[in-house]
N, C-alpha and C. Protein backbone atom coordinates (compact mmCIF):
# COMPACT_ATOMS: atom_id res chain seq x y z
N UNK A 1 -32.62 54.22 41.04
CA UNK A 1 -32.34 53.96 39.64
C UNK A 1 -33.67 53.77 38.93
N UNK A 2 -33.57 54.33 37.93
CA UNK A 2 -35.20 54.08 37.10
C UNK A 2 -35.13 53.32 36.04
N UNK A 3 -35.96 53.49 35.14
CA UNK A 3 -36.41 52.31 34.61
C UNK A 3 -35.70 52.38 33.29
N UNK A 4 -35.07 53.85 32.64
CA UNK A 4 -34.69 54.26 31.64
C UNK A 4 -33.05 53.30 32.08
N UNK A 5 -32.65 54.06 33.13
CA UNK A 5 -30.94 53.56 33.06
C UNK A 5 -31.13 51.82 33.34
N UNK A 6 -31.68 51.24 33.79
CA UNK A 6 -31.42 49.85 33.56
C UNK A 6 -31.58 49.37 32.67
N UNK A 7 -32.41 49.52 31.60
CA UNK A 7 -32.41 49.02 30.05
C UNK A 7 -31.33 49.88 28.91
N UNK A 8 -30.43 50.50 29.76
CA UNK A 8 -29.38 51.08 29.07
C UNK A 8 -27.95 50.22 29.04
N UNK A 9 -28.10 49.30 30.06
CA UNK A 9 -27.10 48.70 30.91
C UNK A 9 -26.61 48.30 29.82
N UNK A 10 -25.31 47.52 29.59
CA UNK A 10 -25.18 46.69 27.94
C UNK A 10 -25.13 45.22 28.52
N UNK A 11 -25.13 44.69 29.98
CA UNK A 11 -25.07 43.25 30.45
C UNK A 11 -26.95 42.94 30.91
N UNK A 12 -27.46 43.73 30.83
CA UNK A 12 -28.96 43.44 30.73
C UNK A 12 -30.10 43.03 29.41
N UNK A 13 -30.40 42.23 29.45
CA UNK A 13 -31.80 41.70 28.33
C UNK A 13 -32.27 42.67 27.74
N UNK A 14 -33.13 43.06 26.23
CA UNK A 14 -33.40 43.51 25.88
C UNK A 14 -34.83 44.20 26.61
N UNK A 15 -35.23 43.25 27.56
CA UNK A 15 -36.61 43.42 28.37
C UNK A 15 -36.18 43.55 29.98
N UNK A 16 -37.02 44.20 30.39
CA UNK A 16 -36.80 44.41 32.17
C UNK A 16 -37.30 43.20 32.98
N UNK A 17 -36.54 42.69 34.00
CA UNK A 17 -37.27 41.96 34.67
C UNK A 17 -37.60 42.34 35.88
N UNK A 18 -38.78 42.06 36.44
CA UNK A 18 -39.12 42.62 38.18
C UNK A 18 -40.00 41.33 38.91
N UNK A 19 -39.40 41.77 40.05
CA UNK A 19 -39.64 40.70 40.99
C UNK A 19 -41.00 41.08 41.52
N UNK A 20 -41.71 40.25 41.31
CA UNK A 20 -43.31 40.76 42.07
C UNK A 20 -43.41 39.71 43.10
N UNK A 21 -43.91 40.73 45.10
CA UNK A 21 -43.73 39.38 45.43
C UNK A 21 -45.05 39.95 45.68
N UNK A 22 -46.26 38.86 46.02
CA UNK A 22 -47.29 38.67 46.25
C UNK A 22 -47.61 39.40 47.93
N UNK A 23 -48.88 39.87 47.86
CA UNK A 23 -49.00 40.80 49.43
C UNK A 23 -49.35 39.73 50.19
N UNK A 24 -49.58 39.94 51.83
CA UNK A 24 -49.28 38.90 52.82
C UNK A 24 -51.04 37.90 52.85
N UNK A 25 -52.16 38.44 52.12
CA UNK A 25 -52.83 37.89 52.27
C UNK A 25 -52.99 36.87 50.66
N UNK A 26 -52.81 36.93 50.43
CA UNK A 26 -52.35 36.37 49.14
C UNK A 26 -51.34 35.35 49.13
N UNK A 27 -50.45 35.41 49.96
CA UNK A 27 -49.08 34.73 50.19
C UNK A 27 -50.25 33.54 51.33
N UNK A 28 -50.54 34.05 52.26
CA UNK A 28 -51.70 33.24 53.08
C UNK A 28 -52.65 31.75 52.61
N UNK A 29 -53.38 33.10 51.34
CA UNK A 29 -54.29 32.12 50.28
C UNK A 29 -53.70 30.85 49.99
N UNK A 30 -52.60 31.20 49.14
CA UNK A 30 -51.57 30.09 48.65
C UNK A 30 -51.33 28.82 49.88
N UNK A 31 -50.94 29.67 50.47
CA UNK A 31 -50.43 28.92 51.46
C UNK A 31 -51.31 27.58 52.13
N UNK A 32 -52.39 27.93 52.66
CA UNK A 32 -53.54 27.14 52.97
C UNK A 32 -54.39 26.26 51.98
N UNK A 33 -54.25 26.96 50.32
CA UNK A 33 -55.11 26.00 49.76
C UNK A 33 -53.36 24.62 49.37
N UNK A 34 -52.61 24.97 48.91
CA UNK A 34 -51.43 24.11 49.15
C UNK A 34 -51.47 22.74 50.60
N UNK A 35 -51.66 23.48 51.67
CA UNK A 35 -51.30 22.69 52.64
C UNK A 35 -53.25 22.10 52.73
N UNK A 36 -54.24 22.58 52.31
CA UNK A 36 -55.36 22.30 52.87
C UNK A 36 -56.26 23.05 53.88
N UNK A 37 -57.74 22.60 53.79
CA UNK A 37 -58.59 23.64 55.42
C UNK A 37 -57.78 22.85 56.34
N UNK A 38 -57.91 23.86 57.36
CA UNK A 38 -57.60 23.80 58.34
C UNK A 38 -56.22 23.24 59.26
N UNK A 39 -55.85 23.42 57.87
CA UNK A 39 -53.55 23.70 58.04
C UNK A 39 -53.07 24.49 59.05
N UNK A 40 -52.40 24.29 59.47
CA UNK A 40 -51.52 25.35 60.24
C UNK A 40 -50.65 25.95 59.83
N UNK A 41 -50.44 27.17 59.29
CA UNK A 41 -49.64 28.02 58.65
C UNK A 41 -48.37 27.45 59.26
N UNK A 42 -47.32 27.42 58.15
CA UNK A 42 -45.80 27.08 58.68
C UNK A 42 -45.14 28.35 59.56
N UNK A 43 -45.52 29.51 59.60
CA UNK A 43 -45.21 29.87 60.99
C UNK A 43 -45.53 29.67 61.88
N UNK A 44 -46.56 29.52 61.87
CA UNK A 44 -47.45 29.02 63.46
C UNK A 44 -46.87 27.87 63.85
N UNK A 45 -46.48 27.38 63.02
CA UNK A 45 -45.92 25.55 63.63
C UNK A 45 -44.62 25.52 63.53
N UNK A 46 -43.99 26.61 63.27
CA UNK A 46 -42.20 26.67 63.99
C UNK A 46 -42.47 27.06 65.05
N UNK A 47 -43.26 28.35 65.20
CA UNK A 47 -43.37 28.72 66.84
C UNK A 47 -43.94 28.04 67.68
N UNK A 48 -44.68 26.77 67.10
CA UNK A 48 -45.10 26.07 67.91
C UNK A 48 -43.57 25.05 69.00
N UNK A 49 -42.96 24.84 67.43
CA UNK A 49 -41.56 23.66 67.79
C UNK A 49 -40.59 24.62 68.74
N UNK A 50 -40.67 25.87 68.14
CA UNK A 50 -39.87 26.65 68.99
C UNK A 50 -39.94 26.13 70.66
N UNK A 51 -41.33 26.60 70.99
CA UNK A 51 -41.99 26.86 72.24
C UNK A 51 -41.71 25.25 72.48
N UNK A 52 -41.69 23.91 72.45
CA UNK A 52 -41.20 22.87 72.40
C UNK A 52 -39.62 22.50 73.03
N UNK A 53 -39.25 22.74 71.62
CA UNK A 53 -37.67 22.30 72.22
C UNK A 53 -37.00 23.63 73.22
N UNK A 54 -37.80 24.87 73.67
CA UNK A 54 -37.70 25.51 74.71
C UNK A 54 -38.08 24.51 76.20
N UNK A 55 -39.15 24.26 76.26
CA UNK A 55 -39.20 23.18 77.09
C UNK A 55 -38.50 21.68 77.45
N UNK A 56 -37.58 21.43 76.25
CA UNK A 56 -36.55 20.48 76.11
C UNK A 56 -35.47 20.78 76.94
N UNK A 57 -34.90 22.21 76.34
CA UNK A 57 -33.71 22.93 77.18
C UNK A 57 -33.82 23.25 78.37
N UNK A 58 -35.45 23.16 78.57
CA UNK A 58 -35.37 23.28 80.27
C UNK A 58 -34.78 22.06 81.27
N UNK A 59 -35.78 21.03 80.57
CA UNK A 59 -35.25 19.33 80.66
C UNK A 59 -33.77 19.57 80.61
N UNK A 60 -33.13 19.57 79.62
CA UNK A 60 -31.85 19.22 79.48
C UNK A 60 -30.88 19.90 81.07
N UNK A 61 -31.63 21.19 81.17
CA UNK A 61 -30.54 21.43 82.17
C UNK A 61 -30.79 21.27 83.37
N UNK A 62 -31.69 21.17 83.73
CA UNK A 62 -32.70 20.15 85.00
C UNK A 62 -31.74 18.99 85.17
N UNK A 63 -32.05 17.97 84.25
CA UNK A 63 -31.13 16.76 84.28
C UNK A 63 -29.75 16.92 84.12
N UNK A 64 -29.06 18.00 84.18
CA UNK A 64 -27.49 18.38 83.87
C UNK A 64 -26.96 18.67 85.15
N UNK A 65 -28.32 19.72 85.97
CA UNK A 65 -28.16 19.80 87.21
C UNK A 65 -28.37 18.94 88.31
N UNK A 66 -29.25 18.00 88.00
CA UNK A 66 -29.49 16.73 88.86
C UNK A 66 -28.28 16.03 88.99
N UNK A 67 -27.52 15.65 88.18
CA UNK A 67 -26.62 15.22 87.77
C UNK A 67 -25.41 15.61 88.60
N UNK A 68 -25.13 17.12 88.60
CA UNK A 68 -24.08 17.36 89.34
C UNK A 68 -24.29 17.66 91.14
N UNK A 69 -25.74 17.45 91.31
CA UNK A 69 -26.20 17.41 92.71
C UNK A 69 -25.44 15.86 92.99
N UNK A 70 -25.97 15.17 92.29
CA UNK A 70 -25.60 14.01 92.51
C UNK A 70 -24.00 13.30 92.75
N UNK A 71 -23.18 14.03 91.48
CA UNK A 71 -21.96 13.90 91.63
C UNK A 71 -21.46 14.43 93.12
N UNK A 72 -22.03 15.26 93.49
CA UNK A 72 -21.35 16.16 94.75
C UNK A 72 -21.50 15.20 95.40
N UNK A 73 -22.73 14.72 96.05
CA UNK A 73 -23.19 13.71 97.37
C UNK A 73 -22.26 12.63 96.70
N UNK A 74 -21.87 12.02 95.82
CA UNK A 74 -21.01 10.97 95.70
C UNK A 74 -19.62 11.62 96.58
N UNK A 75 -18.86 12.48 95.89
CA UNK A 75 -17.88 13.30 96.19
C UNK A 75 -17.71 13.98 97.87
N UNK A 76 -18.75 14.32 98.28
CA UNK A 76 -18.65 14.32 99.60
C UNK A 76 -18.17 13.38 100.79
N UNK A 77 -19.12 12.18 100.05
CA UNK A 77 -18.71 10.91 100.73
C UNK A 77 -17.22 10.23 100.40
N UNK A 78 -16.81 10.46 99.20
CA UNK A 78 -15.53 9.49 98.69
C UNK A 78 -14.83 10.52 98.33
N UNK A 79 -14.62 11.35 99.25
CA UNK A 79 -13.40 12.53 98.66
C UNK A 79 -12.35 12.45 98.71
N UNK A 80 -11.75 11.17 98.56
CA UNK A 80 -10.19 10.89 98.12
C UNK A 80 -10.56 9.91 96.76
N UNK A 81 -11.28 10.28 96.30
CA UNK A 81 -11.63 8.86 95.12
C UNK A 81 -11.37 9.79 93.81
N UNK A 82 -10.56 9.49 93.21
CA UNK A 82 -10.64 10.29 91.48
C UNK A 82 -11.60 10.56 90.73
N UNK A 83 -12.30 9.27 90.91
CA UNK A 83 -13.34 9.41 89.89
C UNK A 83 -14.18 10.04 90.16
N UNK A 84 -14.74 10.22 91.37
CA UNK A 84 -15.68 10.79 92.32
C UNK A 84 -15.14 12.48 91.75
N UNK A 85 -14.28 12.60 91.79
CA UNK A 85 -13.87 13.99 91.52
C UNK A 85 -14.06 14.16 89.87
N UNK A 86 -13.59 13.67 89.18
CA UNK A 86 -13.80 13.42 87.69
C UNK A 86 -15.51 13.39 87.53
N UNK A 87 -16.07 13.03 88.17
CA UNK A 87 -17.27 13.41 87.56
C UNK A 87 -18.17 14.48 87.85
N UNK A 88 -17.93 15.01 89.19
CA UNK A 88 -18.46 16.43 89.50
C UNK A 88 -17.47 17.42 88.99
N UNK A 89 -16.47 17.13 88.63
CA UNK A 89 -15.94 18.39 87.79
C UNK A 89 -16.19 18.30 86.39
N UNK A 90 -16.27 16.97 85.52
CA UNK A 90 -17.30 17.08 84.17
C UNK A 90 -18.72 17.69 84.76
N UNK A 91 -19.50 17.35 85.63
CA UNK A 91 -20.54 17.68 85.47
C UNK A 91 -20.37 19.62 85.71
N UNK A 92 -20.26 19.99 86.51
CA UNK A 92 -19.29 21.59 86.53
C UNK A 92 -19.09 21.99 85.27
N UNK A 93 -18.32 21.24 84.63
CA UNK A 93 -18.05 21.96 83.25
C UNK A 93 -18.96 22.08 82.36
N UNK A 94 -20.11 21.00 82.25
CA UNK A 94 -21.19 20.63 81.27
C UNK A 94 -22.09 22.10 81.34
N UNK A 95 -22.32 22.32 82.93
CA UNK A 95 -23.12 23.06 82.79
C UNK A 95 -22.73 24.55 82.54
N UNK A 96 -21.58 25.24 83.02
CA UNK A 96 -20.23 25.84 82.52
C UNK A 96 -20.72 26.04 81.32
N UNK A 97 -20.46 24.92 80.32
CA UNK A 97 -20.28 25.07 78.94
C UNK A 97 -22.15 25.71 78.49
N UNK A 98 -22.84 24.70 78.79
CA UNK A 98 -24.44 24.30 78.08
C UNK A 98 -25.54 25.80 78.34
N UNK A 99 -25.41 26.15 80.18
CA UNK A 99 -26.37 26.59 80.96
C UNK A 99 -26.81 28.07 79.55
N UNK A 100 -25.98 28.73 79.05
CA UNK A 100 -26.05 29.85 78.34
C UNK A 100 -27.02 29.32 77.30
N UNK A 101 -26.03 28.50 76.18
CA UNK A 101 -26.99 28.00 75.25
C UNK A 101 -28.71 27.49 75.66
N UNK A 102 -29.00 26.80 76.71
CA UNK A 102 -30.15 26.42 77.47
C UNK A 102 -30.72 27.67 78.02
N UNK A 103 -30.43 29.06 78.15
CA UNK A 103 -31.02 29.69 78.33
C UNK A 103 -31.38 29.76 79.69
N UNK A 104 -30.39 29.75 80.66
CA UNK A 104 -30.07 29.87 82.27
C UNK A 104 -28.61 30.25 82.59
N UNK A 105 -28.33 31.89 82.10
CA UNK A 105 -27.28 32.36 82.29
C UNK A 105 -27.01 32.47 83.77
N UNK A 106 -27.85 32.48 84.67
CA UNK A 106 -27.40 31.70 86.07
C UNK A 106 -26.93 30.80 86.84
N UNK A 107 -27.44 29.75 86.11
CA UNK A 107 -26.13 28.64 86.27
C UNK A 107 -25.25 28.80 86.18
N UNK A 108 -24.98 29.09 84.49
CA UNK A 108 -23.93 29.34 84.31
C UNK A 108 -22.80 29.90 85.07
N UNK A 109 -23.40 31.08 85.32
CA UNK A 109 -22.75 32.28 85.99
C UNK A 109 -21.95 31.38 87.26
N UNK A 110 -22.58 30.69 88.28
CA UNK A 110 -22.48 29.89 89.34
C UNK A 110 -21.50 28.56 88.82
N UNK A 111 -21.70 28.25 87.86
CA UNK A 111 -20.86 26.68 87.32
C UNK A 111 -19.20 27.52 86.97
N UNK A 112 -19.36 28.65 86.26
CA UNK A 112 -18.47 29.61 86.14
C UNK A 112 -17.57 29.80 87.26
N UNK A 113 -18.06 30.17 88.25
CA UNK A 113 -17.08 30.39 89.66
C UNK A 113 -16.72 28.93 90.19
N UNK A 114 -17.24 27.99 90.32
CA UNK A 114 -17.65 26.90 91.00
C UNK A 114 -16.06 26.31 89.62
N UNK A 115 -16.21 26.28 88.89
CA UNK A 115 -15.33 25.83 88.08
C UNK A 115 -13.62 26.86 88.71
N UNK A 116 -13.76 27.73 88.79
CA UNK A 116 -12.48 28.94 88.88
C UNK A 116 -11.87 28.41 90.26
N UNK A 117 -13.05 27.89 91.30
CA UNK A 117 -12.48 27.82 92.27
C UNK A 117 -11.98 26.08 92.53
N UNK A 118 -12.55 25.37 91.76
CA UNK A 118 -12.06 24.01 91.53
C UNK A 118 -10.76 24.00 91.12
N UNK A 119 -10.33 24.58 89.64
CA UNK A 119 -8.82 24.92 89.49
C UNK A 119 -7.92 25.64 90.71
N UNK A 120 -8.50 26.13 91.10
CA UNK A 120 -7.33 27.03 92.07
C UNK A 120 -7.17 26.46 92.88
N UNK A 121 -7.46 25.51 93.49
CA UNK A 121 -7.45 24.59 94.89
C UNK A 121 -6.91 23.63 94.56
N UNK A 122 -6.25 22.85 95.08
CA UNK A 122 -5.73 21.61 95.48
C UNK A 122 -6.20 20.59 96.51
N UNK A 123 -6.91 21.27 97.55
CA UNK A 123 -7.90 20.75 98.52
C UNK A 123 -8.96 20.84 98.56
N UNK A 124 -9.97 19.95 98.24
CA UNK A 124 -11.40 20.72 98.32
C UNK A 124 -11.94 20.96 99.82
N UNK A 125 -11.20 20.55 100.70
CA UNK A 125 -11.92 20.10 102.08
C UNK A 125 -12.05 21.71 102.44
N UNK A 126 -11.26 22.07 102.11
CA UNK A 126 -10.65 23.85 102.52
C UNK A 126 -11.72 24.74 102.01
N UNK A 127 -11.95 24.23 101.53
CA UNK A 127 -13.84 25.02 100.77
C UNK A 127 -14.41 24.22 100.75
N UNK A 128 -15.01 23.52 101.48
CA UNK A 128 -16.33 22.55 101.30
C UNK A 128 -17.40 23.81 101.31
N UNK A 129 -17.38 24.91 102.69
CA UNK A 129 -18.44 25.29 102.70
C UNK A 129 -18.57 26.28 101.26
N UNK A 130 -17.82 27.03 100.63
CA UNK A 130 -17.88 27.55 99.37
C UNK A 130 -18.77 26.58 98.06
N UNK A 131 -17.86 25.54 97.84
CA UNK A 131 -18.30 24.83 97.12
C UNK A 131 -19.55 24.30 97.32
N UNK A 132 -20.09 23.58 98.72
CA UNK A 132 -21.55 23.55 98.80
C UNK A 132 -22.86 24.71 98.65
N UNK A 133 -22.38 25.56 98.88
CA UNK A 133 -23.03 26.98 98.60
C UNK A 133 -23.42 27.12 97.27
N UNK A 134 -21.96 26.75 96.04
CA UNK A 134 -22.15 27.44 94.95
C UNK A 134 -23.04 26.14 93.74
N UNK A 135 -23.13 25.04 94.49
CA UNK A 135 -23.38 23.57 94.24
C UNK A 135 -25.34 23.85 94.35
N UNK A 136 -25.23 24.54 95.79
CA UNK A 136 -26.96 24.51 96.08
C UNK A 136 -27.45 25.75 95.27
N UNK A 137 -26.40 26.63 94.90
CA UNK A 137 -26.99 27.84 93.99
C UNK A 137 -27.52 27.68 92.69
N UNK A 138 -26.49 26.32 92.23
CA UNK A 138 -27.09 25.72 90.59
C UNK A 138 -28.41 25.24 91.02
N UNK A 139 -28.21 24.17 92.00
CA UNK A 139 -29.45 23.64 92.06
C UNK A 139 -30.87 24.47 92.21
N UNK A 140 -30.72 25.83 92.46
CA UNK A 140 -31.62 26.59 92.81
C UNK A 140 -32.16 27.14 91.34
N UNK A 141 -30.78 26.74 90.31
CA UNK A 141 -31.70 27.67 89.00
C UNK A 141 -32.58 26.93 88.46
N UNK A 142 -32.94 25.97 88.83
CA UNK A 142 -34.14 25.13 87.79
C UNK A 142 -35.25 25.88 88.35
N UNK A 143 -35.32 26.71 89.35
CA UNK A 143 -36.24 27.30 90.13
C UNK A 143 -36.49 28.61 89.97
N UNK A 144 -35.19 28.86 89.28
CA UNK A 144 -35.43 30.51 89.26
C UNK A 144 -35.75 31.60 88.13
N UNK A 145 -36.97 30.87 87.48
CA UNK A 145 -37.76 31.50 86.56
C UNK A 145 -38.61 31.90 87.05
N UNK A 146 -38.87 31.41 88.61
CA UNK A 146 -39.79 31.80 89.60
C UNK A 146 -39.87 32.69 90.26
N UNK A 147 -38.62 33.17 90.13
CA UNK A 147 -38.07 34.41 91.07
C UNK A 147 -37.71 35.72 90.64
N UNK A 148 -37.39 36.41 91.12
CA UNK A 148 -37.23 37.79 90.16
C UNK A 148 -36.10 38.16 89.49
N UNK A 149 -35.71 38.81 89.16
CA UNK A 149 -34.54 39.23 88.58
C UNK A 149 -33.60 39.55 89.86
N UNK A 150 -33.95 40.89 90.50
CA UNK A 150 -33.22 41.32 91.88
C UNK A 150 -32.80 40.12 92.84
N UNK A 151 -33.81 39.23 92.67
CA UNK A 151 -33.14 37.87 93.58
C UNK A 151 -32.27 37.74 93.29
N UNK A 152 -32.26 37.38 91.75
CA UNK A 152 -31.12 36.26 91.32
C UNK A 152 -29.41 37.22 91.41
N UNK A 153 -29.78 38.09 91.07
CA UNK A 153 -28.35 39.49 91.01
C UNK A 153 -27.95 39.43 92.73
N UNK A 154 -28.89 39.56 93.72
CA UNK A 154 -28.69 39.66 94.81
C UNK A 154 -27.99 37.99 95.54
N UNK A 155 -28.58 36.91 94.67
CA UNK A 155 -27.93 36.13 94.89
C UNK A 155 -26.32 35.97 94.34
N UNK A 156 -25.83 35.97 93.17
CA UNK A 156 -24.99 36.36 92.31
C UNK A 156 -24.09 37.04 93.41
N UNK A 157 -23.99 38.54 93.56
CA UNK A 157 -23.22 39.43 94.07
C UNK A 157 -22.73 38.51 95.79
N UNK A 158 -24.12 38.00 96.31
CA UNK A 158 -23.36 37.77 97.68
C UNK A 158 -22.24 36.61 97.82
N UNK A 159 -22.66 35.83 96.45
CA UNK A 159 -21.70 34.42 96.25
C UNK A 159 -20.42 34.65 95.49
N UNK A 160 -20.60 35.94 94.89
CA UNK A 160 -19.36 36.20 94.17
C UNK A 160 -18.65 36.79 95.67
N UNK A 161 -18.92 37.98 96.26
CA UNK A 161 -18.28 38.14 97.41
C UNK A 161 -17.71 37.13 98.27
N UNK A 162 -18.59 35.85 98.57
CA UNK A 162 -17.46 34.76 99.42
C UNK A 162 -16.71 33.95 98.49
N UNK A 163 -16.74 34.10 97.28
CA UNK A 163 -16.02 32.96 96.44
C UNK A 163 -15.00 33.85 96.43
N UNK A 164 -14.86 35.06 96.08
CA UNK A 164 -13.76 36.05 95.66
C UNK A 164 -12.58 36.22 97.12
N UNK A 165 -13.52 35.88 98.41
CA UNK A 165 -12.51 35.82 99.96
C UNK A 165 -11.77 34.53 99.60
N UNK A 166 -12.41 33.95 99.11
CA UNK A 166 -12.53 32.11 99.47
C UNK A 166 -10.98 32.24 98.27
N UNK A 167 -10.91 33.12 97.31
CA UNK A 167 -9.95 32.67 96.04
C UNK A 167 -8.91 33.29 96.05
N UNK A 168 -8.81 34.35 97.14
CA UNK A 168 -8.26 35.37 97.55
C UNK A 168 -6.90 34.58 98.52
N UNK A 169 -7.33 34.00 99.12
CA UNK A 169 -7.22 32.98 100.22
C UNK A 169 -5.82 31.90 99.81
N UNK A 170 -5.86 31.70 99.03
CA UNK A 170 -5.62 30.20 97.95
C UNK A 170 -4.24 31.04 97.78
């Protein structure tokens, strides 16, 4: 559209208006004499917070997973106790729910089955060894930024194979 048909419009001003935005070094200028020498541009210091509460979410699911290590060894020992069960299956679900958002779709993936096969059972004794497997697999993701991709898939596939006998079973 040019410049003739918009001042033809009949809901437009007698005058044109245009948006001028300023080029990126200019936008810069501003920017620094506003904040002061030796400011840190407000992008630089989101990506800083970024890179931050990335390291938070690592925390968070570290301690989410500690957590349900822990519930288990309770649960192992007192496996007729409710609560004992009530809290390794919240903790299961937490990470279920969180591990994605936190940015460890491996857990997940593992809290995922580990959860499927909790519902389907009525006994846990009947899968202890399943469930300890899929228990030491979470615990393994705080670790497995360390590892490669092919690990983690190769881990994945062989645990989905005994969980899938193990559910098959039921």
């Amino acid at each position: 559209m040019n410049d003739k048909n918009l001042a033809n419009k009949p809901n437009l001003p007698g005058r044109l208006l245009e948006t001028i935005e300023p080029d990126t070094k200019l936008f810069d200028k501003i920017i620094y004499l506003q904040l002061g020498k030796g400011a840190i541009h407000p992008i630089d210091k989101a990506d800083r917070q970024v890179d931050n509460l990335s390291m938070d979410f690592e925390k968070w699911l570290e301690d989410d997973i500690n957590e349900l290590l822990s519930c288990w060894n309770k649960l192992k020992s007192h496996d007729d106790d409710p609560k004992s069960f009530s809290s390794f299956n919240k903790a299961v679900h937490l990470i279920k729910g969180n591990a994605g958002v936190l940015n460890n779709d491996e857990a997940g993936h593992f809290a995922a089955t580990l959860s499927r096969l909790i519902e389907r059972t009525c006994y846990l004794k009947e899968h202890l060894e399943a469930i300890e497997l899929l228990v030491q697999a979470i615990g393994l993701c705080t670790k497995s930024k360390h590892k490669s991709t092919k690990n983690i898939e190769e881990i994945k596939q062989g645990f989905e194979v005994i969980i899938n006998k193990k559910i098959a079973q039921i």
